[in-house]
Protein backbone atom coordinates (compact mmCIF):
# COMPACT_ATOMS: atom_id res chain seq x y z
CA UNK A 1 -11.75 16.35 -7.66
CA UNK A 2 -14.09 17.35 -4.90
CA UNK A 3 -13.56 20.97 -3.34
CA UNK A 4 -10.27 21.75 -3.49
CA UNK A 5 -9.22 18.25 -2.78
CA UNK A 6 -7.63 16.65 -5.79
CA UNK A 7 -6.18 12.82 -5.38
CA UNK A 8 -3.84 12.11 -9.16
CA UNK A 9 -1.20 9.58 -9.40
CA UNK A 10 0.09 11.17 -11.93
CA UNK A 11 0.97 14.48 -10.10
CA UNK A 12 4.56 14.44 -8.27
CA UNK A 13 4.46 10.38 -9.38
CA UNK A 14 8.22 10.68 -9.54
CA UNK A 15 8.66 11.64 -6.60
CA UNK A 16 6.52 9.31 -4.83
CA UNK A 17 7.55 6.47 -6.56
CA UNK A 18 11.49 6.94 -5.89
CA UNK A 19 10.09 7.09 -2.17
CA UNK A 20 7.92 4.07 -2.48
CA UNK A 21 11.26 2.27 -4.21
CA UNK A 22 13.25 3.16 -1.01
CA UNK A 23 11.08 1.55 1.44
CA UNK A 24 9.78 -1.40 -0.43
CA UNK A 25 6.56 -0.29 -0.14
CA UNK A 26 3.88 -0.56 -3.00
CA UNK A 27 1.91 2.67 -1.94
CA UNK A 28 3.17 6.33 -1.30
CA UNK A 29 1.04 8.70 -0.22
CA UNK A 30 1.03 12.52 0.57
CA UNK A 31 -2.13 14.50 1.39
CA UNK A 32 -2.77 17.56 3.75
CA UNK A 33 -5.93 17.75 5.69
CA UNK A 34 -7.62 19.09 8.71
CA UNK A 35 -7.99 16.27 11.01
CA UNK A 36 -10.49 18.09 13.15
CA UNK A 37 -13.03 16.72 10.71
CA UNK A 38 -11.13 14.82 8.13
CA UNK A 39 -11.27 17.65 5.29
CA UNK A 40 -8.84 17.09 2.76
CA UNK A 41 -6.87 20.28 1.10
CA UNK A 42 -5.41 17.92 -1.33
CA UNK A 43 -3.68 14.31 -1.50
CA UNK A 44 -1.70 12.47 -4.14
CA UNK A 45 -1.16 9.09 -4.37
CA UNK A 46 0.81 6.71 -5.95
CA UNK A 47 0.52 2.86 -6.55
CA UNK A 48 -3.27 3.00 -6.13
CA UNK A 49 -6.56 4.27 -7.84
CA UNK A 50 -8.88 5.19 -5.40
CA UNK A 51 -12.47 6.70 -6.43
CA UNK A 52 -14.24 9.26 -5.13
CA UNK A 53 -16.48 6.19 -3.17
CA UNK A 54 -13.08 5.13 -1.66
CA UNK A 55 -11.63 8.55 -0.84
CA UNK A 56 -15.19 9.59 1.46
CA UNK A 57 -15.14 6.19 3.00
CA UNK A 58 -11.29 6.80 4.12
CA UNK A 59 -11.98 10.32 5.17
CA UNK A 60 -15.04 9.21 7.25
CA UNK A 61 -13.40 6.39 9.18
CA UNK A 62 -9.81 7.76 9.64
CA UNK A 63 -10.67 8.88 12.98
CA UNK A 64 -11.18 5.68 14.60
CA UNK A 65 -8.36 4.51 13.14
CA UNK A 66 -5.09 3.81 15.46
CA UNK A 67 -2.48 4.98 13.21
CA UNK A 68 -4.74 8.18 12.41
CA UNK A 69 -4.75 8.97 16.36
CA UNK A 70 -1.10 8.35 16.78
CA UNK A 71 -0.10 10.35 14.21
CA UNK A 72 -2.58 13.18 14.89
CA UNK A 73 -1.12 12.75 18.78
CA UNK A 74 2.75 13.06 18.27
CA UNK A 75 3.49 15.35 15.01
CA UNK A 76 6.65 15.27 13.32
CA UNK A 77 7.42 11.59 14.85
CA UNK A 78 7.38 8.81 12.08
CA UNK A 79 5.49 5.77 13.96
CA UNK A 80 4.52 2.61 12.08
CA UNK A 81 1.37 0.58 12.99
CA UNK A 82 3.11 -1.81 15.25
CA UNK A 83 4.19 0.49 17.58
CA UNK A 84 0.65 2.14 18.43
CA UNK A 85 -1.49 -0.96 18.25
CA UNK A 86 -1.66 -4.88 17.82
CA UNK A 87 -2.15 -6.50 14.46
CA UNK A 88 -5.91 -7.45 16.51
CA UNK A 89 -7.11 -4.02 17.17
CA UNK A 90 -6.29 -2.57 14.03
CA UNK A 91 -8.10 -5.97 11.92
CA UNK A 92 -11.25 -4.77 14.31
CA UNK A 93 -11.73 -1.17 12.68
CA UNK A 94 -13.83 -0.73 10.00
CA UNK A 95 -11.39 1.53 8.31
CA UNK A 96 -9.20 -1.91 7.78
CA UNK A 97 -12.04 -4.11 7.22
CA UNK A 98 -13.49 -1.89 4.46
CA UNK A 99 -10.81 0.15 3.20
CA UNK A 100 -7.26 -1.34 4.12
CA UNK A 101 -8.06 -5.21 3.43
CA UNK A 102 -10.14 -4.82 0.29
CA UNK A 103 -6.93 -2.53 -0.96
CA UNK A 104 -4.33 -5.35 0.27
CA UNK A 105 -2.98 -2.75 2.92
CA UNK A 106 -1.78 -4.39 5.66
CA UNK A 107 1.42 -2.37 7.04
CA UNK A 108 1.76 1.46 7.61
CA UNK A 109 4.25 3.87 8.25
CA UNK A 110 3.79 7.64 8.70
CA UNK A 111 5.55 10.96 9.22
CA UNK A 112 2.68 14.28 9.82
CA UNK A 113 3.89 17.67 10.40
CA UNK A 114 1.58 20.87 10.97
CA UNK A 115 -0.58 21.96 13.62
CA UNK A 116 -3.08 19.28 14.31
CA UNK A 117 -6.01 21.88 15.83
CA UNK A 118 -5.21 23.43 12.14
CA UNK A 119 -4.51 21.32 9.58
CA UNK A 120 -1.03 19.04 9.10
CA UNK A 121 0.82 17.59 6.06
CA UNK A 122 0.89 13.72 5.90
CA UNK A 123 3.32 11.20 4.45
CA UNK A 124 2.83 7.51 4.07
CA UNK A 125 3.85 4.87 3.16
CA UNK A 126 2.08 0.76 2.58
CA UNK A 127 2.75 -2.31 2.16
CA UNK A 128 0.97 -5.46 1.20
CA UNK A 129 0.10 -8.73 3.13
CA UNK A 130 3.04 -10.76 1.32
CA UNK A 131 5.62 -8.16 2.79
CA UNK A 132 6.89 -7.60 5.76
CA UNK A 133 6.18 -5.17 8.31
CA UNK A 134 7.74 -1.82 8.56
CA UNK A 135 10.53 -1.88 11.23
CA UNK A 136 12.48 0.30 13.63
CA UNK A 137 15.48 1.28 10.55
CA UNK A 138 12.74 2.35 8.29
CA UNK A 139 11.49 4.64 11.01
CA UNK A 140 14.55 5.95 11.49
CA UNK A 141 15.53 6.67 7.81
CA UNK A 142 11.89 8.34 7.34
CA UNK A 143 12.56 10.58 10.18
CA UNK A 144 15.51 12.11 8.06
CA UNK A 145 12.90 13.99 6.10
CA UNK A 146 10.99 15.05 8.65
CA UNK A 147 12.74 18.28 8.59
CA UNK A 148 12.34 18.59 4.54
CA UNK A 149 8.84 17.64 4.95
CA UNK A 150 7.98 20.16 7.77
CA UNK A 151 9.74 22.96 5.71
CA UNK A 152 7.53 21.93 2.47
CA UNK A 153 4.79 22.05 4.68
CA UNK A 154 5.89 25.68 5.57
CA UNK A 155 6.05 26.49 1.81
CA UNK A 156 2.06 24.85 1.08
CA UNK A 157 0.96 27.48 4.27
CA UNK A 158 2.31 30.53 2.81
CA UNK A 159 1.42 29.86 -0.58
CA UNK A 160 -1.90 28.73 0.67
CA UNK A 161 -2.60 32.29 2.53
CA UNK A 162 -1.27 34.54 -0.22
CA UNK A 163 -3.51 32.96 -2.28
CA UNK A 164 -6.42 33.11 -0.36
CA UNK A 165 -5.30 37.16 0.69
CA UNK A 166 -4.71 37.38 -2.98
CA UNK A 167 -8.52 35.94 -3.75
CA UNK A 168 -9.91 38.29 -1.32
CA UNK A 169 -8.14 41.17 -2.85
CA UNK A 170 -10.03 40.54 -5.95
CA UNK A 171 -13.00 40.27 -4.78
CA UNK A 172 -12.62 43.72 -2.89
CA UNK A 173 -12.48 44.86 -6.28
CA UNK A 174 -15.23 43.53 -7.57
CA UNK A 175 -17.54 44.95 -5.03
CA UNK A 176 -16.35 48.50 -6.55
CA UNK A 177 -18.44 50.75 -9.07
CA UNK A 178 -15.64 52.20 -10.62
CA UNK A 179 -13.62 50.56 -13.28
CA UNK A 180 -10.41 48.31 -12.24
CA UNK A 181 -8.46 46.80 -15.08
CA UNK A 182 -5.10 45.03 -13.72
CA UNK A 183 -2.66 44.64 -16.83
CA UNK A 184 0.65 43.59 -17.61
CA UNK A 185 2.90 45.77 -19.51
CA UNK A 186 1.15 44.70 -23.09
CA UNK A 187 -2.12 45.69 -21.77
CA UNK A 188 -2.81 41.58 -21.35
CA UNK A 189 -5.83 41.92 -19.00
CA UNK A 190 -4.94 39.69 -15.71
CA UNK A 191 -8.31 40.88 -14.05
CA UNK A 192 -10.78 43.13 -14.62
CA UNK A 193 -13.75 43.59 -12.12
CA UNK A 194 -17.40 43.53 -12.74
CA UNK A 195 -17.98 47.42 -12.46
CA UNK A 196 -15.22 47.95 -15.53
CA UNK A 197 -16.62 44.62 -17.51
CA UNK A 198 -20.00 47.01 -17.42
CA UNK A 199 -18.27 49.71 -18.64
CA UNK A 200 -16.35 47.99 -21.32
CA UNK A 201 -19.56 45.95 -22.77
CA UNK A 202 -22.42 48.76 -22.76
CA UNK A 203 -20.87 52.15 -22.80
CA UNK A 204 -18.21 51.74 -26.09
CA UNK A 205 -14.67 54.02 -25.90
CA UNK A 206 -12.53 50.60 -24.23
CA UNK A 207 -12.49 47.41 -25.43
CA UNK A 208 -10.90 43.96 -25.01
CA UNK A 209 -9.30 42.90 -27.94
CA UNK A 210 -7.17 39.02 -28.21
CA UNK A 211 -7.01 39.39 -24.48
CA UNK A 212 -5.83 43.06 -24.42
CA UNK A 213 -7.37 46.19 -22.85
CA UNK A 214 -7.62 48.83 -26.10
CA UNK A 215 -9.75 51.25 -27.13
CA UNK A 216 -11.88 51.98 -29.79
CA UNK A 217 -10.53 54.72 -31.42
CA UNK A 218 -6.48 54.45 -32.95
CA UNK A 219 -5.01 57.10 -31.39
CA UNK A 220 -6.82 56.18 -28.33
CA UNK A 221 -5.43 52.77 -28.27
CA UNK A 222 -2.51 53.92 -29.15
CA UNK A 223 -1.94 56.37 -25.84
CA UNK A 224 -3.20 53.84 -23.81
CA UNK A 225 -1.06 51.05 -24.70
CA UNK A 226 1.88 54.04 -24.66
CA UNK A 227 1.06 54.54 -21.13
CA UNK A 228 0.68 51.12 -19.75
CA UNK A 229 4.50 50.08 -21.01
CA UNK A 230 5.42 53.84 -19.85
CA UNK A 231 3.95 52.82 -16.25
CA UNK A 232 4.97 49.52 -15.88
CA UNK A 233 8.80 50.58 -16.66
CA UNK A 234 8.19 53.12 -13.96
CA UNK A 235 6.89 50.47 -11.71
CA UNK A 236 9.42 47.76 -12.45
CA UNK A 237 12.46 50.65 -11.50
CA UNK A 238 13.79 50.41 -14.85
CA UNK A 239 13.06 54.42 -16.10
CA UNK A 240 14.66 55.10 -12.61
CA UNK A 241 11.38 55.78 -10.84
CA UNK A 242 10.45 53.17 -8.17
CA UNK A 243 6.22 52.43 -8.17
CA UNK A 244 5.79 54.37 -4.89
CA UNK A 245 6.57 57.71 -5.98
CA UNK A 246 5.17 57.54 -9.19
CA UNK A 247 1.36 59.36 -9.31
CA UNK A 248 0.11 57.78 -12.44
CA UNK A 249 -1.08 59.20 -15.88
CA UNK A 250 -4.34 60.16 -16.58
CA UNK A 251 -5.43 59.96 -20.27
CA UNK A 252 -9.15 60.61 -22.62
CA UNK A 253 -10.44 57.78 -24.11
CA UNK A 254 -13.17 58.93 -26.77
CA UNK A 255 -16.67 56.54 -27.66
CA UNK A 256 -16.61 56.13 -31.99
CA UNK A 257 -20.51 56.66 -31.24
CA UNK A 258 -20.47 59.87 -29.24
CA UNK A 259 -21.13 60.65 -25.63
CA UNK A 260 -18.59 61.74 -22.79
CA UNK A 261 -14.99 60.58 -23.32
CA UNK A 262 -14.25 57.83 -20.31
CA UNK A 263 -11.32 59.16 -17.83
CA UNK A 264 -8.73 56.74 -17.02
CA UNK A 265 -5.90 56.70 -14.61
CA UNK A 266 -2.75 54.43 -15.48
CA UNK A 267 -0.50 53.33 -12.54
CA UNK A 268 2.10 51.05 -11.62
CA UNK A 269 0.85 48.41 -9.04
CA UNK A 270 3.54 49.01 -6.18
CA UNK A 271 4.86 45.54 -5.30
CA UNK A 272 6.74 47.04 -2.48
CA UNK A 273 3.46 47.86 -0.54
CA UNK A 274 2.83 43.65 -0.01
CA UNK A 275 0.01 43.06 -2.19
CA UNK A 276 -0.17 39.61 -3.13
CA UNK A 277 -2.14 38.70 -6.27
CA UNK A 278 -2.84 35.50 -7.97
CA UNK A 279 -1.00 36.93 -11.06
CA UNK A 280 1.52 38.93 -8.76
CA UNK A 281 4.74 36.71 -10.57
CA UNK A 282 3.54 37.35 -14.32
CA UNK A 283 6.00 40.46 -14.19
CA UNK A 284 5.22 44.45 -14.00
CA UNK A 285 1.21 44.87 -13.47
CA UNK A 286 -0.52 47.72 -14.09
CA UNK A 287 -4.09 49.57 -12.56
CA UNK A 288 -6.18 50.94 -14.64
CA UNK A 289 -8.81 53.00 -12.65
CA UNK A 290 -11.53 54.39 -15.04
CA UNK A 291 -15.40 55.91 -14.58
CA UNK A 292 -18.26 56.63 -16.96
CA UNK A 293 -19.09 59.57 -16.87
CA UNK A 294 -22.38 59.54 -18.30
CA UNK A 295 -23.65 56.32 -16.34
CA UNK A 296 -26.49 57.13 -14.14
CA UNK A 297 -25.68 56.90 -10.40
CA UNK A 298 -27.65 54.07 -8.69
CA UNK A 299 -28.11 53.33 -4.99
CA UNK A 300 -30.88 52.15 -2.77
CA UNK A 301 -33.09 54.79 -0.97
CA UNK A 302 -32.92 51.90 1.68
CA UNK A 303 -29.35 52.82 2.44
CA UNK A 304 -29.56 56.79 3.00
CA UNK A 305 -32.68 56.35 4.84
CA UNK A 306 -30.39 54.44 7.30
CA UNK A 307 -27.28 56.30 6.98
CA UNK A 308 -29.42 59.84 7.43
CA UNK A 309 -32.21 59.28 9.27
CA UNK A 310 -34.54 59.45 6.46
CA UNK A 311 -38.17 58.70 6.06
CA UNK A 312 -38.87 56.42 2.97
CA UNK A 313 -40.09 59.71 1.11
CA UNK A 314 -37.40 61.76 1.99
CA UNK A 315 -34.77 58.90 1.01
CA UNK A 316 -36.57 58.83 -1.88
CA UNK A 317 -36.17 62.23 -3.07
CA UNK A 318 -32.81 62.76 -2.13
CA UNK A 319 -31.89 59.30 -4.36
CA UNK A 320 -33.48 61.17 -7.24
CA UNK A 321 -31.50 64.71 -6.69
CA UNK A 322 -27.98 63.11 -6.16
CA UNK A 323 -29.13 61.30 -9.73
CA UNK A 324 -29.53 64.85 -11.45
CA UNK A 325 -32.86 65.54 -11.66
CA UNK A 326 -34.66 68.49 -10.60
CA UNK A 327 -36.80 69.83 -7.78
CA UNK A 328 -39.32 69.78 -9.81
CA UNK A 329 -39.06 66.65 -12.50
CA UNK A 330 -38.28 64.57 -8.84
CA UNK A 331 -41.43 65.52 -7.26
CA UNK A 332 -42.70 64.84 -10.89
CA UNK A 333 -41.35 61.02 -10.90
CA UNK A 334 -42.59 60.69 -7.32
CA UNK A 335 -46.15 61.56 -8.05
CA UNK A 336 -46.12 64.29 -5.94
CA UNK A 337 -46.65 68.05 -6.08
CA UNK A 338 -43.45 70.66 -5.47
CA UNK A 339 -44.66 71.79 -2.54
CA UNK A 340 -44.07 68.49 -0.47
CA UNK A 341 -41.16 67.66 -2.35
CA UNK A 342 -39.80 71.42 -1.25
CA UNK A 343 -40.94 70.44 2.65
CA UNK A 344 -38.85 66.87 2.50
CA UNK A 345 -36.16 68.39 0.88
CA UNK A 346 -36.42 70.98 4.37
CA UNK A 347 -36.60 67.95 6.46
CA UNK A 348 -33.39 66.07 4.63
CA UNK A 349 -31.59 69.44 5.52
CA UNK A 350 -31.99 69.59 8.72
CA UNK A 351 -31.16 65.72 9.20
CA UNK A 352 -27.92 66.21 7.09
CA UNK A 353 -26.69 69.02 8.60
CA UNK A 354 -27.08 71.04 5.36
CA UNK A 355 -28.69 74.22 3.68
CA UNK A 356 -28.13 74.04 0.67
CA UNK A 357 -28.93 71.64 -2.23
CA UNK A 358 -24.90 71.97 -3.86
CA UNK A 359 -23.83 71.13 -0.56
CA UNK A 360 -26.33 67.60 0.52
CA UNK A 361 -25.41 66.32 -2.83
CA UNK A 362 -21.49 66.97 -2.44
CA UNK A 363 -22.35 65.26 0.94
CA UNK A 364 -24.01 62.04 -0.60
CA UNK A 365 -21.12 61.84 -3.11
CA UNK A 366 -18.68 61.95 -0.75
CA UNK A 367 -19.78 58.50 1.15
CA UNK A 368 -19.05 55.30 0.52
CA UNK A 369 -22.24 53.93 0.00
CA UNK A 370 -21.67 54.91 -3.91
CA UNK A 371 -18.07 53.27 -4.33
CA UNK A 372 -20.19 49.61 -3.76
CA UNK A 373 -21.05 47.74 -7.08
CA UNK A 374 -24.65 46.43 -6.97
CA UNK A 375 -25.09 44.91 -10.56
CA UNK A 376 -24.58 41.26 -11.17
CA UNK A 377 -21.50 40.54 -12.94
CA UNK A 378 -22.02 40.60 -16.56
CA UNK A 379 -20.59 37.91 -19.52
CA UNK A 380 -17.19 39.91 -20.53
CA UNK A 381 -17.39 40.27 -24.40
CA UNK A 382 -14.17 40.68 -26.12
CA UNK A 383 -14.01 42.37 -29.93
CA UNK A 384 -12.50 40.23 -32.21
């Protein structure tokens, strides 16, 4: 395996075997790659072991080779070697001398479908130097699955971008400082991000027990898991209620050692809306959107001294009031006395477009710049 390129000879062997079998050939071959700079997305093989020496030596010297060019050139025609160059030139490329002899291939045919400025989808097929060469029938009967090949190749492109879209989803929620738990309708966690994996390991009330999303106290757990069936019933049409028009429930989950209780909201992921997830076939999934309400609000003064104007002071101060403190225990943890503390607080007024303290904090809450996660992911600990 290197990247996401992964040569087997074991995976789809069938397959490629029965196809080897029908054209005499002793190697099958199907791999998908950009050929702008040889970059494999994957490739399985059967009838040969190559290492990872022999698959970077291939991938480096493909594009000199004749066969590589022709098929690159005309996609979705199956061409053999003879028709794009003499037995000579081909025997002159390194690619043969180092790669093809050494491996006793002497005779290729291939079929590529895609976009070539892209990437494309390659079949092929070898034979050895005590066989003969490919010939105008087998070309023929290979171009019979162009069509089933090009529509496979189809399949590998959509899968390919839901997953990435799907990958990128996830990470949009991890870059969130509220709690996301995705769940199936058992409360099996499918993801949760690194904002709720916080949550979960330092602040107590939810936990993650044999892969399940629970909570610390029975009747607790007992609500929640209540709700997450409830809403993925709702969600899956089957109470009547499509996912769309269905707000969610919003439920209390209490801490054993004291402390505020954590609010959750419990809603049916609307499939209907085109969200494509890595675990979007498990079934019904759930969101689960929670906050702690006694975690202290972080974010850099850096950021509202941009977003406001700010001087570093100023930023500085205001930070520290949107966090809870006082006038007076700010100016305190700034090392300065009230009456500067009351002038920049003046100052962030008048750059805010506020008068009154109530009103710059509901400001600061209200942007963005607090909905971004800043903390490093933590190691998820589940309660046994």
């Amino acid at each position: 395996t290197r990247g996401n390129c992964v040569w087997s000879s074991d995976v789809c062997s069938s397959d490629l075997k029965a196809m080897a079998h029908l054209f005499d050939a002793f190697m099958a071959q199907l791999s998908s790659y950009n050929p702008s700079d040889a970059s494999l997305n994957f490739g399985i093989i059967h009838g040969l072991e190559y290492d990872q020496e022999g698959i970077d030596r291939y991938a480096a010297l493909s594009s000199t080779d004749p066969m590589s060019q022709a098929a690159v050139l005309y996609p979705g025609k199956a061409i053999r070697c003879g028709q794009v160059a003499s037995r000579e030139e081909i025997e002159a490329t390194r690619l043969y001398k180092e790669v093809l002899y050494p491996a006793n291939i002497e005779y290729r045919m291939a079929t590529l479908v895609g976009d070539p400025g892209k990437h494309v989808m390659a079949l092929a097929l070898s034979r050895g130097r005590d066989a003969p060469d490919f010939d105008d029938d087998d070309v023929a009967l290979i171009s019979e699955f162009t069509p089933y090949f090009r529509r496979a190749m189809e399949l590998y492109s959509n899968l390919s971008s839901s997953q990435t879209a799907g990958n990128v989803a996830l990470a949009a929620l991890d870059s969130l400082s509220i709690g996301i738990a995705i769940l199936d309708a058992n409360a099996s966690t499918l993801h949760v991000n690194v904002a709720g994996q916080t949550i979960i390991e330092d602040r107590g009330g939810l936990v993650i027990r044999n892969g399940h999303l629970t909570a610390e106290r029975a009747e607790d757990a007992a609500e929640l898991a209540h709700q997450v069936r409830r809403m993925a019933a709702m969600g899956s049409g089957a109470s009547g209620v499509r996912g769309g028009s269905v707000p969610g429930e919003m439920i209390a989950v209490h801490r054993a050692a004291g402390g505020s209780a954590l609010p959750l909201t419990i809603s049916p992921l609307n499939r209907e809306e085109g969200l494509d997830l890595p675990f979007d076939r498990v079934g019904q999934v759930v969101i689960v959107v929670f906050t702690d309400p006694d975690r202290q609000l972080e974010v850099p003064s850096e950021l509202l001294q941009r977003l406001y104007g700010l001087t570093p002071g100023e930023a500085l101060l205001l930070e520290k009031l949107v966090m809870g403190l006082s006038l007076e225990e700010a100016a305190a943890d700034m090392g300065i006395v009230r009456e500067t503390a009351r002038k920049r607080l003046g100052d962030v007024f008048q750059k805010t477009g506020t008068n009154r303290q109530a009103g710059l904090i509901r400001l600061v809450l209200a942007n963005p710049v607090w909905i971004t996660e800043h903390a490093k992911r933590p190691a998820l600990i589940h309660a046994s």
